[in-house]
PDB file of N, CA and C in Angstrom:
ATOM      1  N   UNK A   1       2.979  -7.441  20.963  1.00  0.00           N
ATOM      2  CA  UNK A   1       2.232  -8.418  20.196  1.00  0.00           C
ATOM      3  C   UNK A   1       3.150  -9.185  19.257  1.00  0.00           C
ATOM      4  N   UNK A   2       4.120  -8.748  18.649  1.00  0.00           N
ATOM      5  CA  UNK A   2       4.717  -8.992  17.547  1.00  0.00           C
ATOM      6  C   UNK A   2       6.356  -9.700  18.281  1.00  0.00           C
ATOM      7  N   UNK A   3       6.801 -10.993  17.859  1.00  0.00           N
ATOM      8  CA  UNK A   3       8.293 -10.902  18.577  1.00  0.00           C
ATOM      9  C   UNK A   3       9.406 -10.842  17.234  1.00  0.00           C
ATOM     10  N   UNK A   4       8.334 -10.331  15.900  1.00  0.00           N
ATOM     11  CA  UNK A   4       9.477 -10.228  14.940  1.00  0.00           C
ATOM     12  C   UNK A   4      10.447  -9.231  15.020  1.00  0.00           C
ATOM     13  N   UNK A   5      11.926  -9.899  15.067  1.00  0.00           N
ATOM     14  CA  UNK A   5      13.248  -8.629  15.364  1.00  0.00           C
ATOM     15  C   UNK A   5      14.104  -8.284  13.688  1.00  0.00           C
ATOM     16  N   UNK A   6      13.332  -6.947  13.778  1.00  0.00           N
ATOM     17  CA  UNK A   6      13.571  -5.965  12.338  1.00  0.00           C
ATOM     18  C   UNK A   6      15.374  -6.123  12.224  1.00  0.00           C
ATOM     19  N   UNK A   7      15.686  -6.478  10.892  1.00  0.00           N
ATOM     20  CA  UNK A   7      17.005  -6.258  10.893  1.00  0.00           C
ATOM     21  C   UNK A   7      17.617  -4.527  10.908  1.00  0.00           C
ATOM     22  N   UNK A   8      18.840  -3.934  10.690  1.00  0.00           N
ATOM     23  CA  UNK A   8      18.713  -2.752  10.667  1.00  0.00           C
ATOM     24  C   UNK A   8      18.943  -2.112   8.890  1.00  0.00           C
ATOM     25  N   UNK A   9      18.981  -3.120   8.197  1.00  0.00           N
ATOM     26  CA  UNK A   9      19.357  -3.057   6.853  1.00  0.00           C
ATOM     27  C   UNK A   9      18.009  -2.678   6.033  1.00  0.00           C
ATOM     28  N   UNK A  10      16.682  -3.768   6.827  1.00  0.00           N
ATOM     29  CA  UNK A  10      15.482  -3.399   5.986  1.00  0.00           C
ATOM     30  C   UNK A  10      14.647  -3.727   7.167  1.00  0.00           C
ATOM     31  N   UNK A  11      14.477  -2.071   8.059  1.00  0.00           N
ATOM     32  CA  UNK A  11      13.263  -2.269   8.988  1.00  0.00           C
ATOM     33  C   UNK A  11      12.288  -2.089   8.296  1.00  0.00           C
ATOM     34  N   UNK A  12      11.661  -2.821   9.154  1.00  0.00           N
ATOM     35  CA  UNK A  12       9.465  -3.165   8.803  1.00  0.00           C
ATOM     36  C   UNK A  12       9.487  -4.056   7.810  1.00  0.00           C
ATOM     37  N   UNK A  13      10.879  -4.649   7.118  1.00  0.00           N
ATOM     38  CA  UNK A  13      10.361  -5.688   6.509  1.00  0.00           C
ATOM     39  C   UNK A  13      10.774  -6.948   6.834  1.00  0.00           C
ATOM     40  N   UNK A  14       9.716  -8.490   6.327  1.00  0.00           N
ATOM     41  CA  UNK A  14      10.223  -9.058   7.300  1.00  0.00           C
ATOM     42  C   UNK A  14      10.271 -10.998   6.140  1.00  0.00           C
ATOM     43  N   UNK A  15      10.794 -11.793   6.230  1.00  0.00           N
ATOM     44  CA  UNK A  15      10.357 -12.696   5.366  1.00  0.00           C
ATOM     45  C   UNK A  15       9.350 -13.675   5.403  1.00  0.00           C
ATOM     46  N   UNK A  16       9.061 -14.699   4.431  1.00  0.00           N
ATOM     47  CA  UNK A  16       7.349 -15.194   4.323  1.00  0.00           C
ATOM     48  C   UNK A  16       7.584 -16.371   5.562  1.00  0.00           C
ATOM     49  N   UNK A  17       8.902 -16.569   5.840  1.00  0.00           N
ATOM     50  CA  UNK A  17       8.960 -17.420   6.828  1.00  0.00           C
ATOM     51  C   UNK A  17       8.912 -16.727   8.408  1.00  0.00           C
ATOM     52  N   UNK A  18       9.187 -15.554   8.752  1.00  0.00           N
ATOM     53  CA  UNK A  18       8.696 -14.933   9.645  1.00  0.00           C
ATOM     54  C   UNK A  18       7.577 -14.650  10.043  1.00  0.00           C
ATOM     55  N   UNK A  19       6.758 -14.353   8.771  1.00  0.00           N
ATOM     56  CA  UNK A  19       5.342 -14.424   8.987  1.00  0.00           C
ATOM     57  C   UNK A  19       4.303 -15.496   9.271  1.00  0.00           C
ATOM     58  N   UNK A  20       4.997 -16.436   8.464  1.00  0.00           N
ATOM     59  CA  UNK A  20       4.497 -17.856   9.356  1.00  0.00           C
ATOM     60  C   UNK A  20       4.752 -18.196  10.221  1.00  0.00           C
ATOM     61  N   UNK A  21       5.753 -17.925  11.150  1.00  0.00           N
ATOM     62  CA  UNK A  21       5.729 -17.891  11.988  1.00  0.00           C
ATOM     63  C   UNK A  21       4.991 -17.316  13.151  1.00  0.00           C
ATOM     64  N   UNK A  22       4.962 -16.051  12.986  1.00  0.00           N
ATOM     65  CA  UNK A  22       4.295 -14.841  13.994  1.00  0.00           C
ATOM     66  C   UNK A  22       2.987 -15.515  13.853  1.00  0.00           C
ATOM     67  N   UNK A  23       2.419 -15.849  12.435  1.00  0.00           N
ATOM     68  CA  UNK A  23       1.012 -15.990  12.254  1.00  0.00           C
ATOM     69  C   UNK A  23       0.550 -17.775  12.686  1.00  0.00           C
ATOM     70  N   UNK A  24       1.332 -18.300  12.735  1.00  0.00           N
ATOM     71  CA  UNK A  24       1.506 -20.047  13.456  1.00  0.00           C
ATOM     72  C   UNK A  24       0.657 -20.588  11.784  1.00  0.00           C
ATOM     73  N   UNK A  25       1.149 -20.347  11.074  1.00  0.00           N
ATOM     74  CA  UNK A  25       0.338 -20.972   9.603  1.00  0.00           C
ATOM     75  C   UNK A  25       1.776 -21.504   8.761  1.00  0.00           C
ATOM     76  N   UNK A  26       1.848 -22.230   8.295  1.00  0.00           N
ATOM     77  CA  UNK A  26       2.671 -22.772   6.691  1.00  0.00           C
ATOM     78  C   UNK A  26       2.852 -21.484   5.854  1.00  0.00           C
ATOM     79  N   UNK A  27       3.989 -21.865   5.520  1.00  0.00           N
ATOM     80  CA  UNK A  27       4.650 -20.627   4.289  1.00  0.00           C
ATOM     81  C   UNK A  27       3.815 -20.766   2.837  1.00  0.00           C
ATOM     82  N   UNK A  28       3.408 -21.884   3.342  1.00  0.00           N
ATOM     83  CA  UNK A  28       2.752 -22.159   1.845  1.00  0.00           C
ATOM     84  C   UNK A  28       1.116 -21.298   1.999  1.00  0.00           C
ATOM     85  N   UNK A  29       0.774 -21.109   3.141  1.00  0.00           N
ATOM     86  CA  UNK A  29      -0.512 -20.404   3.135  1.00  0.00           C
ATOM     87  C   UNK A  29       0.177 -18.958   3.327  1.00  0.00           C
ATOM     88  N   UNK A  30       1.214 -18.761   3.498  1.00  0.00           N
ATOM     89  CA  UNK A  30       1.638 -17.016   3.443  1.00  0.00           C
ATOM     90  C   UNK A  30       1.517 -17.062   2.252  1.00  0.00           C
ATOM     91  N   UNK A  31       2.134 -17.612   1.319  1.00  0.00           N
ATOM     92  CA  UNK A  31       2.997 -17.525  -0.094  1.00  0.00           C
ATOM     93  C   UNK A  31       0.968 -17.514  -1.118  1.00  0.00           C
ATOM     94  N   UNK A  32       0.196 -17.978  -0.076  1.00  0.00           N
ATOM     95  CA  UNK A  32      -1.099 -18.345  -1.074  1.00  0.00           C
ATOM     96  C   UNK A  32      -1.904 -16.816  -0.710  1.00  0.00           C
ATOM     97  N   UNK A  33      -1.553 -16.058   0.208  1.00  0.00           N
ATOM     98  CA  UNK A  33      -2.160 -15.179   0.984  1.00  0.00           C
ATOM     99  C   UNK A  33      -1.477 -13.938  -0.386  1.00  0.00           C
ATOM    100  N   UNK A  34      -0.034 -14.270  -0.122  1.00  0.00           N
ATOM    101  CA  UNK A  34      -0.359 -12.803  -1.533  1.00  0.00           C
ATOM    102  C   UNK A  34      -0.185 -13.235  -2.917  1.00  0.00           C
ATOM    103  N   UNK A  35      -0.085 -14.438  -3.391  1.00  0.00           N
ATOM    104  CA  UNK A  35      -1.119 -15.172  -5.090  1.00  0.00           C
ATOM    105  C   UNK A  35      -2.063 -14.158  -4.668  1.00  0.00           C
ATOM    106  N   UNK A  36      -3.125 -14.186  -3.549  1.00  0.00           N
ATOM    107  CA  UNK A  36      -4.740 -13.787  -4.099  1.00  0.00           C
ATOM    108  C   UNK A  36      -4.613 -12.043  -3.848  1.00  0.00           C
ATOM    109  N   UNK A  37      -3.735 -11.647  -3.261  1.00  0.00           N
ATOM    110  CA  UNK A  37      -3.862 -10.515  -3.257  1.00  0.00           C
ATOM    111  C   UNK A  37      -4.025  -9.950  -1.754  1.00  0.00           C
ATOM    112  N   UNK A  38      -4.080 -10.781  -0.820  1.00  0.00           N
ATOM    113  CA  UNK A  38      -4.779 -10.595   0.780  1.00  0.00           C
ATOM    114  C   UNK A  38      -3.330 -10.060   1.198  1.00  0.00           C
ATOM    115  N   UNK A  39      -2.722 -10.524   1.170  1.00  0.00           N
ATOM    116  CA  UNK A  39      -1.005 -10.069   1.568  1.00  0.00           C
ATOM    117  C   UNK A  39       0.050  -8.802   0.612  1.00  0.00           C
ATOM    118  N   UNK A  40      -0.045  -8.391   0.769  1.00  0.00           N
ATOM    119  CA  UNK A  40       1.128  -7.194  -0.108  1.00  0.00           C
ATOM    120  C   UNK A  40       2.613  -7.544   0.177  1.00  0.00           C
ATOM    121  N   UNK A  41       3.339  -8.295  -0.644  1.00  0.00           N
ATOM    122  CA  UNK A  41       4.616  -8.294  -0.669  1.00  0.00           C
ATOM    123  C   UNK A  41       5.649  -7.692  -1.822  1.00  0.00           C
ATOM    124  N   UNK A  42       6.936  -7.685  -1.476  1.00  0.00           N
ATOM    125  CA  UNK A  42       7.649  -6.927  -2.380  1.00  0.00           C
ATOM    126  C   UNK A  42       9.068  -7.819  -2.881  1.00  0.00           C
ATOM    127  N   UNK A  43       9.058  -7.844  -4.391  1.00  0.00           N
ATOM    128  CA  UNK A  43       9.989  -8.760  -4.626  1.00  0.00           C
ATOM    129  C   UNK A  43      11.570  -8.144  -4.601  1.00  0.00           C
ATOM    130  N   UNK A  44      12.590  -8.731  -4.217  1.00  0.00           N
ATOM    131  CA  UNK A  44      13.779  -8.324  -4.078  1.00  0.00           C
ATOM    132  C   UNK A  44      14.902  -8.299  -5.442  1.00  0.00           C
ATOM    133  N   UNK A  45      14.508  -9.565  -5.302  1.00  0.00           N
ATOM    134  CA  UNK A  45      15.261 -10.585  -6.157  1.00  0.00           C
ATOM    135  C   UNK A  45      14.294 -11.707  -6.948  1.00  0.00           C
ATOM    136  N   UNK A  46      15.014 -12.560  -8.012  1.00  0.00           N
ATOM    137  CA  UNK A  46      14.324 -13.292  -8.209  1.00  0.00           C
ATOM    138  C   UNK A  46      13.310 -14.209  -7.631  1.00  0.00           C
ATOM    139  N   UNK A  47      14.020 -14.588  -6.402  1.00  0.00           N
ATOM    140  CA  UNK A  47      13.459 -15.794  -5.714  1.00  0.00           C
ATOM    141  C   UNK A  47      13.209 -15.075  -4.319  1.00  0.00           C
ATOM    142  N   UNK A  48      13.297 -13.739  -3.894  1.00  0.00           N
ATOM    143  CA  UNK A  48      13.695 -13.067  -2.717  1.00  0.00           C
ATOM    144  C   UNK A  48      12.327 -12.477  -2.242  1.00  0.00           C
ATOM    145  N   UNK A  49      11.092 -12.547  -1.435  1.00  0.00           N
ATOM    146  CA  UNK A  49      10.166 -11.794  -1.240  1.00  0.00           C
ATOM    147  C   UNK A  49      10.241 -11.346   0.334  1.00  0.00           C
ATOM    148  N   UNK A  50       9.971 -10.119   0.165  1.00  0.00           N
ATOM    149  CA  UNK A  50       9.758  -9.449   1.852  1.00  0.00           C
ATOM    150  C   UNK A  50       8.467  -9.015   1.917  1.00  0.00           C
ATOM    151  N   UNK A  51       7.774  -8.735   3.396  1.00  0.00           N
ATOM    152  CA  UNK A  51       6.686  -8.118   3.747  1.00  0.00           C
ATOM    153  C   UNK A  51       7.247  -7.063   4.574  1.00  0.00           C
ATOM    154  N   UNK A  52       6.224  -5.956   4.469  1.00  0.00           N
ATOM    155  CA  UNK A  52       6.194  -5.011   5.460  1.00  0.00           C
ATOM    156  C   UNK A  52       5.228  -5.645   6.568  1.00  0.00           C
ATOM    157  N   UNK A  53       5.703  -5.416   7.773  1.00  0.00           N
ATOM    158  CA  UNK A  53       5.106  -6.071   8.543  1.00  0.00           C
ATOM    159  C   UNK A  53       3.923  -4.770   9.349  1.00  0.00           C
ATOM    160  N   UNK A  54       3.702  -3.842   9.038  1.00  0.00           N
ATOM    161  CA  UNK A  54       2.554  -2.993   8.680  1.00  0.00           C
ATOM    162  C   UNK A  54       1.802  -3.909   8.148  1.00  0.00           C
ATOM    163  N   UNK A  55       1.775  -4.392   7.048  1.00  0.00           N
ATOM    164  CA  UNK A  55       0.578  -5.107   6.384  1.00  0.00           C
ATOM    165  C   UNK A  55       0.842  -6.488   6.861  1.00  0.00           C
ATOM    166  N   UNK A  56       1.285  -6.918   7.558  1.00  0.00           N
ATOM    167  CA  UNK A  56       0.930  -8.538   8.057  1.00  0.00           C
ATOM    168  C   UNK A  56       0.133  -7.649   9.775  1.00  0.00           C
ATOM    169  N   UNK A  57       0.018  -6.777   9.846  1.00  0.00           N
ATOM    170  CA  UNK A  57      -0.890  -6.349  10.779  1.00  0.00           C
ATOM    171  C   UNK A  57      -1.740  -5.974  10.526  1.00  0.00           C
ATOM    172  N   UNK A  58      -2.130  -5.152   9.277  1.00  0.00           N
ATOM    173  CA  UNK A  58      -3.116  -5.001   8.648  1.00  0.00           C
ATOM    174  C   UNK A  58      -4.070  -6.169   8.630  1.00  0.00           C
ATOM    175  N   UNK A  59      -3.911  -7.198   8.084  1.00  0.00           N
ATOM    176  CA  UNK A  59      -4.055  -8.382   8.070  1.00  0.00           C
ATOM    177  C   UNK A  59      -5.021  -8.708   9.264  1.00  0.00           C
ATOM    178  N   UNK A  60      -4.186  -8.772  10.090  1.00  0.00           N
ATOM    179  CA  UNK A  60      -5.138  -9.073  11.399  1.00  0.00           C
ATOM    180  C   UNK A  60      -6.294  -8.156  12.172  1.00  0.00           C
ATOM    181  N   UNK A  61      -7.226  -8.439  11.361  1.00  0.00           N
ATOM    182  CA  UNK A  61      -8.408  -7.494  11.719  1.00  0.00           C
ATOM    183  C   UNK A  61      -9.689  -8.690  12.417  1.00  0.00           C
ATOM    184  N   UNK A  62     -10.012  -8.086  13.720  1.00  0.00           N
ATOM    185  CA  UNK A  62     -10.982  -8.336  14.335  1.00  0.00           C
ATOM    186  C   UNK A  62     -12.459  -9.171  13.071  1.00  0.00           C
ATOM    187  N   UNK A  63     -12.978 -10.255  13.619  1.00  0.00           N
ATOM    188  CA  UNK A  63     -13.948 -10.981  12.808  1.00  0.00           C
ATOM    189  C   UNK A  63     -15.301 -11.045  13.443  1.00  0.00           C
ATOM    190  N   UNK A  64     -16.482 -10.790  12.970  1.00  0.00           N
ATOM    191  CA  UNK A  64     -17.817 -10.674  13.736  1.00  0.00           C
ATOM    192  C   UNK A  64     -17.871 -10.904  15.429  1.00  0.00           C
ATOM    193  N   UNK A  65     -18.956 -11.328  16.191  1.00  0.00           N
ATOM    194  CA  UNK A  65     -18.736 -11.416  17.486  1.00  0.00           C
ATOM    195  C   UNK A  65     -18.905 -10.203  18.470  1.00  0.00           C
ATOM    196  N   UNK A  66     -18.937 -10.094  19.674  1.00  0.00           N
ATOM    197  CA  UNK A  66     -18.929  -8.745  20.063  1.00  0.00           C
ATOM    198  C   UNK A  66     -17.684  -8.610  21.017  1.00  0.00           C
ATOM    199  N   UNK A  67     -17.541  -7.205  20.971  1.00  0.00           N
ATOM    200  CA  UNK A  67     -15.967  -6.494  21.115  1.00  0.00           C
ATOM    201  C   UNK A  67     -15.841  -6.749  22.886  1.00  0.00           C
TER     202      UNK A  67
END
């Protein structure tokens, strides 16, 4: 499902531009996804944010409709 390639320095995590990617959305709607809290990211550095990409799967949960 996923074609994000884990570095070996910091597996499972991944950056907000990877995730926009995987997720086909703007960084600017990643970057708005954890403002509200929907996204869990972790700061590095000042300007530096990573995701575990556990929780950008989390994320993707099935929406009404039938299975």
């Amino acid at each position: 499902m996923s074609n994000i390639q884990h570095r070996e320095s910091a597996p499972g995590l991944v950056t907000v531009a990877e995730v926009a990617d995987e997720l086909r959305v703007t960084q600017r709607f990643v970057r708005q996804l954890i403002a509200r809290g929907d996204l869990r990211a972790v700061r590095v550095g000042a300007r530096i944010v990573r995701v575990r990409h556990d929780d950008v799967l989390a994320l993707l949960r099935p929406t009404g409709g039938a299975a």
